[in-house]
N, C-alpha and C. Protein backbone atom coordinates (compact mmCIF):
# COMPACT_ATOMS: atom_id res chain seq x y z
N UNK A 1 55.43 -38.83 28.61
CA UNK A 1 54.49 -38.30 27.67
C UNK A 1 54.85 -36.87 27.33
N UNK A 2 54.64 -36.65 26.02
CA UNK A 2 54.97 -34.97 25.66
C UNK A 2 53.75 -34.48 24.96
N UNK A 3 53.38 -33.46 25.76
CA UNK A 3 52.22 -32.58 26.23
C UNK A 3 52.83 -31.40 25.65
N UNK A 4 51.78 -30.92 24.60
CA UNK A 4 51.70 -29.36 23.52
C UNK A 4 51.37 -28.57 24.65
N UNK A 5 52.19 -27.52 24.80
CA UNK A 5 51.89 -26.74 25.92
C UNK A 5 51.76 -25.46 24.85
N UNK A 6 50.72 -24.71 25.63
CA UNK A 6 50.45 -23.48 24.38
C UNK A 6 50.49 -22.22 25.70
N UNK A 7 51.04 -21.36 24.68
CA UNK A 7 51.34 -20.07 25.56
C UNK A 7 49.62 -19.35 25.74
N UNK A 8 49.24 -18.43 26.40
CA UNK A 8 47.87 -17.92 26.91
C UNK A 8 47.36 -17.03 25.08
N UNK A 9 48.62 -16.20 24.68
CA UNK A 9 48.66 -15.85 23.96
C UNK A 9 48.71 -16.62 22.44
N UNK A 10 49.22 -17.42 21.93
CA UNK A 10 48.96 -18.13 21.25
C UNK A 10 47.59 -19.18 21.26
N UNK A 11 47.11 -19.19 22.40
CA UNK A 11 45.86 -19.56 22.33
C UNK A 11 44.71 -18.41 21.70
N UNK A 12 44.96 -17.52 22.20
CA UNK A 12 43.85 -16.26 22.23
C UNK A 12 44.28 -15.98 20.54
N UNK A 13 45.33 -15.97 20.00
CA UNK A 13 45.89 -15.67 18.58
C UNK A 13 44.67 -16.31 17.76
N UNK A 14 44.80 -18.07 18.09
CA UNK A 14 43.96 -18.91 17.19
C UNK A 14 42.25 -18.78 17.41
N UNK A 15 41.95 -18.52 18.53
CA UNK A 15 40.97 -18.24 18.86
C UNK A 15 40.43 -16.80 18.41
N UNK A 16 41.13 -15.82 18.33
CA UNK A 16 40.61 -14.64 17.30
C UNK A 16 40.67 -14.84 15.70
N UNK A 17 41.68 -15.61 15.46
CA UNK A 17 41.60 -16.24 13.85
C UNK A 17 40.45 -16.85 13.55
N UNK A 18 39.91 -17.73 14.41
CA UNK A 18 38.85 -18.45 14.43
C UNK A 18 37.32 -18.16 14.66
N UNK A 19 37.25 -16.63 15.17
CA UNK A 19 36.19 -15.92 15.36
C UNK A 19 36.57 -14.91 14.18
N UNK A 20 37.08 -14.66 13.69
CA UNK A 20 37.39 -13.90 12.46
C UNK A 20 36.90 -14.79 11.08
N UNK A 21 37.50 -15.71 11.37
CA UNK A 21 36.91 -16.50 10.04
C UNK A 21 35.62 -16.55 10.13
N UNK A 22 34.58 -17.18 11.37
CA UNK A 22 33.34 -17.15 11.33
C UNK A 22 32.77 -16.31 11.31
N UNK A 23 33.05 -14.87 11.84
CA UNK A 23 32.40 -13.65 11.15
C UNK A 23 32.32 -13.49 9.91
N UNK A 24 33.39 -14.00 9.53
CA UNK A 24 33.43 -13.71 7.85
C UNK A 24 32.42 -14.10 7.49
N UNK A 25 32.56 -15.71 7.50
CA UNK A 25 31.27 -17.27 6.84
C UNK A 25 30.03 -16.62 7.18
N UNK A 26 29.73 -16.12 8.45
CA UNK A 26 28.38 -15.54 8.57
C UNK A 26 28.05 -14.28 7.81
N UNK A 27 28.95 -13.39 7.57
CA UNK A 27 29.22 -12.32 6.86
C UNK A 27 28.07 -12.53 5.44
N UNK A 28 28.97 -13.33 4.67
CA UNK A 28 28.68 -13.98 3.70
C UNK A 28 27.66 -14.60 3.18
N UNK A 29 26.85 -15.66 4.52
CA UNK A 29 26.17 -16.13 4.03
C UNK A 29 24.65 -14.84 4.40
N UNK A 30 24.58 -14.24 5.51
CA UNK A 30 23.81 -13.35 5.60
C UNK A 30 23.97 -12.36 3.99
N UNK A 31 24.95 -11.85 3.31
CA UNK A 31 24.49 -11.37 2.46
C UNK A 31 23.97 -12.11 1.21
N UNK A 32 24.38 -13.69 1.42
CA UNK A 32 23.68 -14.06 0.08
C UNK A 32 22.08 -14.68 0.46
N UNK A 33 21.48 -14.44 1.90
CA UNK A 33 20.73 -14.75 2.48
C UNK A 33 19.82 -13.74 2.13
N UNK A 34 20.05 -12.65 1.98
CA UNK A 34 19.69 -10.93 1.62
C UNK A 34 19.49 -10.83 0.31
N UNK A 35 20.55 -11.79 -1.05
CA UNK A 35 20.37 -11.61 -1.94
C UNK A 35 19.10 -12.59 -2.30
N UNK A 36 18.99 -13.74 -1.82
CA UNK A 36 18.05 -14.38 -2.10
C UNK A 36 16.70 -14.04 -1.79
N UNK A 37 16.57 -13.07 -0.98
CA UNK A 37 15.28 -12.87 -0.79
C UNK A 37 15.22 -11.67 -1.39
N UNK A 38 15.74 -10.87 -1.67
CA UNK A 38 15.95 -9.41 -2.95
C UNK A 38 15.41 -10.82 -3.81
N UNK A 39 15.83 -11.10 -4.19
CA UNK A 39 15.53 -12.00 -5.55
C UNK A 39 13.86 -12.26 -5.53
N UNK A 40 13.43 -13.29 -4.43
CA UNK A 40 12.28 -13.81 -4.56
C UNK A 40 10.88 -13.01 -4.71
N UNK A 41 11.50 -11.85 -3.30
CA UNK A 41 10.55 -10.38 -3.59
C UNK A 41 10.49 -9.64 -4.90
N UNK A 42 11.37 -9.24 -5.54
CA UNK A 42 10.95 -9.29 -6.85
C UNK A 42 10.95 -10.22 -7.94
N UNK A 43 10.82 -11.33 -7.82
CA UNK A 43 10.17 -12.42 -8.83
C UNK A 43 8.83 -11.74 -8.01
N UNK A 44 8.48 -11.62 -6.96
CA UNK A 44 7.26 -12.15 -6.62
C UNK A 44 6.22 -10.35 -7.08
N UNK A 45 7.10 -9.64 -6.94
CA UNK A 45 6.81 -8.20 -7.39
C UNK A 45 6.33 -7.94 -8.71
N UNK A 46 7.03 -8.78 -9.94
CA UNK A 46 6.88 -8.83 -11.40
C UNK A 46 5.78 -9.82 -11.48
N UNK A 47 5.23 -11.08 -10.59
CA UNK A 47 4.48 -11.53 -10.88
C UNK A 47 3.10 -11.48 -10.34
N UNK A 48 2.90 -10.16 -9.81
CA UNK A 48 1.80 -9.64 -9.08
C UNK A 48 1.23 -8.66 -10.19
N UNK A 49 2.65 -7.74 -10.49
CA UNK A 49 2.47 -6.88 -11.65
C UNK A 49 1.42 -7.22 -12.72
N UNK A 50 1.98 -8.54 -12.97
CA UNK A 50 2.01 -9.06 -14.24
C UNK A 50 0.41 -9.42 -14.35
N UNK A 51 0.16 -10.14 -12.87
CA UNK A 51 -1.41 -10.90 -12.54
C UNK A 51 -2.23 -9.69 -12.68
N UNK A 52 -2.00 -8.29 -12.32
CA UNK A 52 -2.32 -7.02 -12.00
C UNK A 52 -3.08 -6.52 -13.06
N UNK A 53 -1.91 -6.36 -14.17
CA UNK A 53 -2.30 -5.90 -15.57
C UNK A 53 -3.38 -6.89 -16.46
N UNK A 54 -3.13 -8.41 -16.13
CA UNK A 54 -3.96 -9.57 -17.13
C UNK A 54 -5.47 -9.16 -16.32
N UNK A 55 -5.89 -8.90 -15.10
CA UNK A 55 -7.02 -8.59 -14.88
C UNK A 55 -7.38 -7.45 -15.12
N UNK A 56 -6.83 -6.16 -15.18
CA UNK A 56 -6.82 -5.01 -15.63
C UNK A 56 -7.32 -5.04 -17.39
N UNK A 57 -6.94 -6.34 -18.16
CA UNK A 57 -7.21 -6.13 -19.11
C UNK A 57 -8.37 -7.05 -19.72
N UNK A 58 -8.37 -7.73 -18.74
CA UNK A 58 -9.70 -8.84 -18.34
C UNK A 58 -10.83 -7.59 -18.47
N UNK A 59 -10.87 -7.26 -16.90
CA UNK A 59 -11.96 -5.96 -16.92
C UNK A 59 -12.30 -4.95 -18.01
N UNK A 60 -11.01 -4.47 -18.85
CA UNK A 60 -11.58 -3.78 -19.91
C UNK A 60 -12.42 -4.29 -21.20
N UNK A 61 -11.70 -5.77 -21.60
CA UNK A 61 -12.54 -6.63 -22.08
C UNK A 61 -14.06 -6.74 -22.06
N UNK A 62 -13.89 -7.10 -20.27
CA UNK A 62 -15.60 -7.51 -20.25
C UNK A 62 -16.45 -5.98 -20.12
N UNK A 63 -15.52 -4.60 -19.88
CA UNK A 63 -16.26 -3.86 -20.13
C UNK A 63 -16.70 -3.29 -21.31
N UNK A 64 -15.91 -3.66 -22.31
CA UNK A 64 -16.10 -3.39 -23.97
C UNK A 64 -17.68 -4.15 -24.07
N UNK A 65 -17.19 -5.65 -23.75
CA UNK A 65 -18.29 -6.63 -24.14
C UNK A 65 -19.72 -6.13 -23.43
N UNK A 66 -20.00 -6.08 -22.07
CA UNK A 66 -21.04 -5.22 -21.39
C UNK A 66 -21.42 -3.76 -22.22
N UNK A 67 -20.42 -3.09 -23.09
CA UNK A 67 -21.03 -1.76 -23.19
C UNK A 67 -21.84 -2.09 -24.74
N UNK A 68 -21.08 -2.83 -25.59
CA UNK A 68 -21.78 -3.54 -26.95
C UNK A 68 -23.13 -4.05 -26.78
N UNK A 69 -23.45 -5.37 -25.61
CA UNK A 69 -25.09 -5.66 -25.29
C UNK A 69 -25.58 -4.60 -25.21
N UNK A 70 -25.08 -4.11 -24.46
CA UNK A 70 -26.05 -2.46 -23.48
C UNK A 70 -26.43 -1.93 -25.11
N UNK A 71 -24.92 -1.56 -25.76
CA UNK A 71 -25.77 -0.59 -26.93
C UNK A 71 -26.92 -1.39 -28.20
N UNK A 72 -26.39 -2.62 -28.05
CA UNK A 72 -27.21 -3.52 -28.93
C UNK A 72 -29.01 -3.91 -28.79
N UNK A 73 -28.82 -3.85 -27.01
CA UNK A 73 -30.44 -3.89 -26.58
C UNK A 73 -31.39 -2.75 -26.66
N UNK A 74 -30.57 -1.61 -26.24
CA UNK A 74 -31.30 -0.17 -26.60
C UNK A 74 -31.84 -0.36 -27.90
N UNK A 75 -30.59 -0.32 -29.00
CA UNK A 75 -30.99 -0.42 -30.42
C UNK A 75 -31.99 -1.27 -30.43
N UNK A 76 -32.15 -2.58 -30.17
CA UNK A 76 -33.09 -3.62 -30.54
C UNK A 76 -34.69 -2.71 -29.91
N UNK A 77 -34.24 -2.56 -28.50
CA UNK A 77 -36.07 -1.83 -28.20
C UNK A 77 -36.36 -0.78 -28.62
N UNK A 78 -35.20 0.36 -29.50
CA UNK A 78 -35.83 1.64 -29.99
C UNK A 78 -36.21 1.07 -31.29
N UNK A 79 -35.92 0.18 -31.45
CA UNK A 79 -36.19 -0.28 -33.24
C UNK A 79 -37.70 -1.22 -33.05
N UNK A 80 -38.22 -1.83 -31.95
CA UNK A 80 -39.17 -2.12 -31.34
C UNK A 80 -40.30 -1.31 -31.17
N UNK A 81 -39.86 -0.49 -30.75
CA UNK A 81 -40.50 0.35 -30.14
C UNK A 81 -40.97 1.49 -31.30
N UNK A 82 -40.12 1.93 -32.28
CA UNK A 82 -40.56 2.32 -33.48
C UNK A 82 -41.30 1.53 -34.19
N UNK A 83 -41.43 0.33 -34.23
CA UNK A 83 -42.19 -0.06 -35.31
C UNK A 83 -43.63 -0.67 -34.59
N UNK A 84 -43.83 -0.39 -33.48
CA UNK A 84 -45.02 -0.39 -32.41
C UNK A 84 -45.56 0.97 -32.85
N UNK A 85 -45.09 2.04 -32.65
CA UNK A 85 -45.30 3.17 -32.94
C UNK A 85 -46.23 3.00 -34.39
N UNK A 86 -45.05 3.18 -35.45
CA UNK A 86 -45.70 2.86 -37.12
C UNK A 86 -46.90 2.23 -36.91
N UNK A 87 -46.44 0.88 -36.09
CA UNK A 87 -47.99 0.39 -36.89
C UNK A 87 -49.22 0.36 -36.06
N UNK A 88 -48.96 0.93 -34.68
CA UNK A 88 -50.13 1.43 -34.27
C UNK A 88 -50.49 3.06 -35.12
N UNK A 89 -49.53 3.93 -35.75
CA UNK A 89 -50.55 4.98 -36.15
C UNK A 89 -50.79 4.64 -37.55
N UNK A 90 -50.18 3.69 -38.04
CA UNK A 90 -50.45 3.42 -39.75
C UNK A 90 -51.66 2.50 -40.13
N UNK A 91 -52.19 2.20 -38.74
CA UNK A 91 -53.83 1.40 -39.03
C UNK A 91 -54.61 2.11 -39.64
C-alpha cells in the first residue's frame, strides 16, 4: 500500500491556508452582516421619520379644526348673547 506521507510542515502550510481563507469568508460575511443591518436601521429610521412628521401634521390639522369650532362657538354665543341683550332692552 502507498501511504501520502506529509511533512509536519506542509501540514501546518495547508492548515494556515485554510484558516486564512476562513478568516477571510468570516471577514466578509460579518461585513455584509454589518451592511445589512446599516441598511434595515435606516429603512427603519426614515420610516419612523416619516410616521413622525404624518402625525405631526395630523395634530396640526386637528388643531386648526379645534381652533375654528372654538372660534365659531364664541361667535355663535356673542351673537346670542347680543341679541338677548337687544331684545331684552328693546321691549
Amino acid at each position: 500500500m502507498n501511504h501520502d506521507r506529509h511533512s509536519k510542515s506542509e501540514i501546518d502550510l495547508k492548515f494556515s491556508t485554510f484558516e486564512d481563507k476562513m478568516a477571510s469568508e468570516f471577514e466578509l460575511l460579518n461585513q455584509k452582516w454589518d451592511a445589512s443591518v446599516q441598511q434595515i436601521l435606516s429603512q427603519t429610521k426614515v420610516l419612523l421619520l416619516e410616521r413622525e412628521m404624518i402625525e405631526k401634521l395630523a395634530r396640526e390639522a386637528e388643531k386648526k379644526t379645534t381652533t375654528r369650532w372654538f372660534i365659531g362657538l364664541i361667535l355663535s354665543l356673542t351673537s346670542l348673547a347680543i341679541s338677548i341683550i337687544l331684545n331684552f332692552f328693546l321691549r
